[in-house]
N, C-alpha and C. Protein backbone atom coordinates (compact mmCIF):
# COMPACT_ATOMS: atom_id res chain seq x y z
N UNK A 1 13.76 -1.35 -43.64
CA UNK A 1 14.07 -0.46 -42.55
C UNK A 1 12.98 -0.42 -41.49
N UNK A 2 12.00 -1.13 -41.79
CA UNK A 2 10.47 -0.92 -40.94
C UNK A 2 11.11 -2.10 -39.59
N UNK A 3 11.67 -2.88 -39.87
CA UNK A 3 12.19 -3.71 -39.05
C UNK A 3 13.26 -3.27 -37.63
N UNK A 4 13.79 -2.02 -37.94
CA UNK A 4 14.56 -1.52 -36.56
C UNK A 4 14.05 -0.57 -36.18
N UNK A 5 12.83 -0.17 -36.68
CA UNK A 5 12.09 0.90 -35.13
C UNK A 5 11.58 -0.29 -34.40
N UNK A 6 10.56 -1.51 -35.67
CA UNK A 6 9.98 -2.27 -34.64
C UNK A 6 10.49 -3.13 -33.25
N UNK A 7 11.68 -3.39 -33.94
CA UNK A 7 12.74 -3.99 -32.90
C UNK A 7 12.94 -3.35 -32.15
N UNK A 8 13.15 -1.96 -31.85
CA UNK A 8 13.44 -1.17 -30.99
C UNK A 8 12.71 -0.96 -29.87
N UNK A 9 11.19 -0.74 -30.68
CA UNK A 9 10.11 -0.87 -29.46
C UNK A 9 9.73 -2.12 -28.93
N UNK A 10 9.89 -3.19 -29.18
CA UNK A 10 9.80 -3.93 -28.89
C UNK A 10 10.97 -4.23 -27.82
N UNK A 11 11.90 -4.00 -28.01
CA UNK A 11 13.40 -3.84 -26.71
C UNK A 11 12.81 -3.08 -25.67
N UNK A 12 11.90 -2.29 -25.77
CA UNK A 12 11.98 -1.37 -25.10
C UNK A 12 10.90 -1.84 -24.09
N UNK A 13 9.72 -2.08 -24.58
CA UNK A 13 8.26 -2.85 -24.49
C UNK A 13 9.16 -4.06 -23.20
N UNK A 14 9.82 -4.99 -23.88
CA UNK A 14 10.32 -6.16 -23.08
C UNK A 14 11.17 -5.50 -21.91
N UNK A 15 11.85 -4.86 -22.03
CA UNK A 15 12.66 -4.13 -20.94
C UNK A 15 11.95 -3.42 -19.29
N UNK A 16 10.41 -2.32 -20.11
CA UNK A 16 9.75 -2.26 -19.13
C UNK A 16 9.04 -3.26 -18.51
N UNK A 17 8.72 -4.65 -19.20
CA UNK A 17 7.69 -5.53 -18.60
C UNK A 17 8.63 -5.98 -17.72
N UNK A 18 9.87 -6.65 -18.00
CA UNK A 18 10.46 -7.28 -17.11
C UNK A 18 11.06 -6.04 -15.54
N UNK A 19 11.44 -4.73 -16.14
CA UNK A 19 11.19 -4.20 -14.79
C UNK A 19 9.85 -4.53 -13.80
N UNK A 20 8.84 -3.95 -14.25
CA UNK A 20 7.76 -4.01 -13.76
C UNK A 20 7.47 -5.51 -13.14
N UNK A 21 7.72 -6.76 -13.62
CA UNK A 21 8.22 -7.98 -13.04
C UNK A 21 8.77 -7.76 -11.73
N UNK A 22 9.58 -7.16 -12.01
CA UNK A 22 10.53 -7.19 -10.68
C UNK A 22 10.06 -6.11 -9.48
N UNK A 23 9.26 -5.49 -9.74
CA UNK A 23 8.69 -4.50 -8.69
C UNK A 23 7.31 -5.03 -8.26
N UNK A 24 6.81 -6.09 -8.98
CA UNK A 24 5.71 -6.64 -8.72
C UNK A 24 5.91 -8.01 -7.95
N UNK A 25 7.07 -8.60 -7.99
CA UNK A 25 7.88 -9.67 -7.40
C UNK A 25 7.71 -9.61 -5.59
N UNK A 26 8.25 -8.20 -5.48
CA UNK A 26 8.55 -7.69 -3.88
C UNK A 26 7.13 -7.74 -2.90
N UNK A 27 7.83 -8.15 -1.71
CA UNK A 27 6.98 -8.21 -1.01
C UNK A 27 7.45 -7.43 0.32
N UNK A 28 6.60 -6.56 1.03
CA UNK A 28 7.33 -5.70 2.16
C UNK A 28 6.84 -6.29 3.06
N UNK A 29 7.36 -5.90 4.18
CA UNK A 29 6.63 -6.29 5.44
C UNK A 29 6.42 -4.47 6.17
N UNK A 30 5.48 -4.31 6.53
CA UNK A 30 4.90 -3.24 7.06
C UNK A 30 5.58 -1.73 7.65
N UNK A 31 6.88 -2.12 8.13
CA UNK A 31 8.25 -1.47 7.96
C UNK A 31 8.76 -0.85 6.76
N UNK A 32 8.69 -2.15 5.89
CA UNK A 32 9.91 -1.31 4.67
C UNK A 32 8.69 -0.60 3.99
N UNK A 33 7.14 -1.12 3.78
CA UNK A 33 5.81 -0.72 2.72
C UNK A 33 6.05 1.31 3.40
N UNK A 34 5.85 1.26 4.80
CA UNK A 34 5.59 2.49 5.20
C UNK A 34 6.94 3.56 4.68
N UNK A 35 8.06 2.55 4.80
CA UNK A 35 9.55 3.56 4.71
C UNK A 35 9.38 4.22 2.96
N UNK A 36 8.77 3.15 2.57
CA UNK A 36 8.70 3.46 0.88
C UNK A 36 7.72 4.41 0.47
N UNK A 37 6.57 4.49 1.16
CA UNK A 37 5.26 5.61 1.06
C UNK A 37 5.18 6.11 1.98
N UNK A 38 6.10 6.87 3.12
CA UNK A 38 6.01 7.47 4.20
C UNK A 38 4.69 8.67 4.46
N UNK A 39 4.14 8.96 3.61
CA UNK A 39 2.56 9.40 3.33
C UNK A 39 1.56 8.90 3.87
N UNK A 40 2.01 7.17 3.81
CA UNK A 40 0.97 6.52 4.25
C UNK A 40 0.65 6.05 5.60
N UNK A 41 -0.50 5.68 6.58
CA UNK A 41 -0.79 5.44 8.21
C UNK A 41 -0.87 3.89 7.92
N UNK A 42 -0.40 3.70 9.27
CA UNK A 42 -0.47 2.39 9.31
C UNK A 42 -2.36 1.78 9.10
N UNK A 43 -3.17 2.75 9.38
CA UNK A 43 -4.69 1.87 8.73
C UNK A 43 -4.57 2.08 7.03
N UNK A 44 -3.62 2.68 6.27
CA UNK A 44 -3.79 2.73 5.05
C UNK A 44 -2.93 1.51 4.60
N UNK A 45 -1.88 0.90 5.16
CA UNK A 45 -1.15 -0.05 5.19
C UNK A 45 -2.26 -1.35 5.52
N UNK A 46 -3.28 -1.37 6.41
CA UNK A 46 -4.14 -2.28 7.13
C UNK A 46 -5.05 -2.61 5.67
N UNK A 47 -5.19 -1.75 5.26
CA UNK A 47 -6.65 -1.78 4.11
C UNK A 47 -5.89 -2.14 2.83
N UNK A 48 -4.51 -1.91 2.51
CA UNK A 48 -4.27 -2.64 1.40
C UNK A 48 -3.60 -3.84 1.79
N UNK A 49 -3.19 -4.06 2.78
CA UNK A 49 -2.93 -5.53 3.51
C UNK A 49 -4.45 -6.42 3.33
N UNK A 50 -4.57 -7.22 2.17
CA UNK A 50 -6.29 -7.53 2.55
C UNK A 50 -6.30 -8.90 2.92
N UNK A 51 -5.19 -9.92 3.29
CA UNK A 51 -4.83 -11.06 3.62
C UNK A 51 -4.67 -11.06 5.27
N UNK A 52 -4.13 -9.89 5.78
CA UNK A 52 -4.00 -9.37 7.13
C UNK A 52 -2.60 -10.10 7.47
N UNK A 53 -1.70 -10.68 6.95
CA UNK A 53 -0.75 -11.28 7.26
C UNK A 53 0.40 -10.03 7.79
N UNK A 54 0.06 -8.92 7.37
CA UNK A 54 1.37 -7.98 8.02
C UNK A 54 2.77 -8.05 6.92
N UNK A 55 2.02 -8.27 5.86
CA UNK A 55 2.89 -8.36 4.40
C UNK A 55 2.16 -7.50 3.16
N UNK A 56 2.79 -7.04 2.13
CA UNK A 56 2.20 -6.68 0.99
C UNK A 56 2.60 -7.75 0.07
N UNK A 57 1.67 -7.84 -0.37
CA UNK A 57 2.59 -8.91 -1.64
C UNK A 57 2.09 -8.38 -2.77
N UNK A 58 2.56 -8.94 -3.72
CA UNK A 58 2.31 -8.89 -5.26
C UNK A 58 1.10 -8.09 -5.76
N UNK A 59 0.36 -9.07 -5.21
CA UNK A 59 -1.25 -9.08 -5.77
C UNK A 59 -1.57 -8.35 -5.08
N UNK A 60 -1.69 -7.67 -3.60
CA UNK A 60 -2.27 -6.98 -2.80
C UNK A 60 -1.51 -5.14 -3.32
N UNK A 61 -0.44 -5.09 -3.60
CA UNK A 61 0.72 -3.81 -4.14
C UNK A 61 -0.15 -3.74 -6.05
N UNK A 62 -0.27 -4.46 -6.52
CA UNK A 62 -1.02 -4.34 -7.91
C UNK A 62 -2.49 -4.09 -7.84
N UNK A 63 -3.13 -4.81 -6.88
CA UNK A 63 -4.80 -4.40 -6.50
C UNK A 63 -4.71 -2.68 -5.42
N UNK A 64 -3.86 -2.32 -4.95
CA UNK A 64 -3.43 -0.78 -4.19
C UNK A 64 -3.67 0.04 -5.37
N UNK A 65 -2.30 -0.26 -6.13
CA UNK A 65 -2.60 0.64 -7.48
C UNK A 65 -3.59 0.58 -8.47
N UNK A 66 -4.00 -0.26 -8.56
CA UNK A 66 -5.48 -0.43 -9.57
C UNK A 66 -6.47 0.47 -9.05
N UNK A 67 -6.66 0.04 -7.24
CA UNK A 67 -7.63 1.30 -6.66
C UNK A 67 -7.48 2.66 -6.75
N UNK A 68 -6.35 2.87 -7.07
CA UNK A 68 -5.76 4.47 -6.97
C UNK A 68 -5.42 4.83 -5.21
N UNK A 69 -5.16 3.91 -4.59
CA UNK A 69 -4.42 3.86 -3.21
C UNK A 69 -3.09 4.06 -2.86
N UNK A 70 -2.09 3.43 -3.53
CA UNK A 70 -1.23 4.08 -4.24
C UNK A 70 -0.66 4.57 -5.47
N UNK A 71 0.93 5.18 -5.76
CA UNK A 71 1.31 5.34 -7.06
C UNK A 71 2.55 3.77 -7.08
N UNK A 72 2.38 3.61 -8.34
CA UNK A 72 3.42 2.58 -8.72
C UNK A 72 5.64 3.04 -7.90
N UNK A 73 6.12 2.37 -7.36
CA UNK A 73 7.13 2.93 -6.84
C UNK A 73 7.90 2.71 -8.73
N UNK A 74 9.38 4.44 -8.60
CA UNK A 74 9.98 4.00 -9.67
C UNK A 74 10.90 3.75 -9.13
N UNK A 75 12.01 3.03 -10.23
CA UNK A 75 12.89 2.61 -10.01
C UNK A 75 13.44 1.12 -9.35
């Protein structure tokens, strides 16, 4: 019986990673980043933009939240 909690968490474990995949996937362009954290100024948008391309990407939206710059979006 030790075998269907583990399975379970483990469903569960795989389920959030692959969300989190997919929210880490997205990339905004400076429009949709602000519509999504409307909190935020466009120099707070500038400073986690650290490529300056006028995009968030992946790595720049995962290095935000690591700083505590932003919160992770749900859903």
């Amino acid at each position: 019986m030790k075998s269907i909690p583990s399975l379970a968490a483990a469903i569960v474990l795989m389920a959030g990673l692959a969300h989190a995949q997919d929210m880490d996937a997205t990339s905004w362009t400076q429009e949709e980043f602000l519509a999504a954290y409307p909190e935020l100024t466009v120099e707070q948008f500038e400073q986690i933009d650290l490529n300056g391309d006028g995009i968030i990407d992946p790595d720049e939206y995962l290095l935000a939240i690591d700083a505590g710059l932003i919160e992770p979006l749900e859903g």
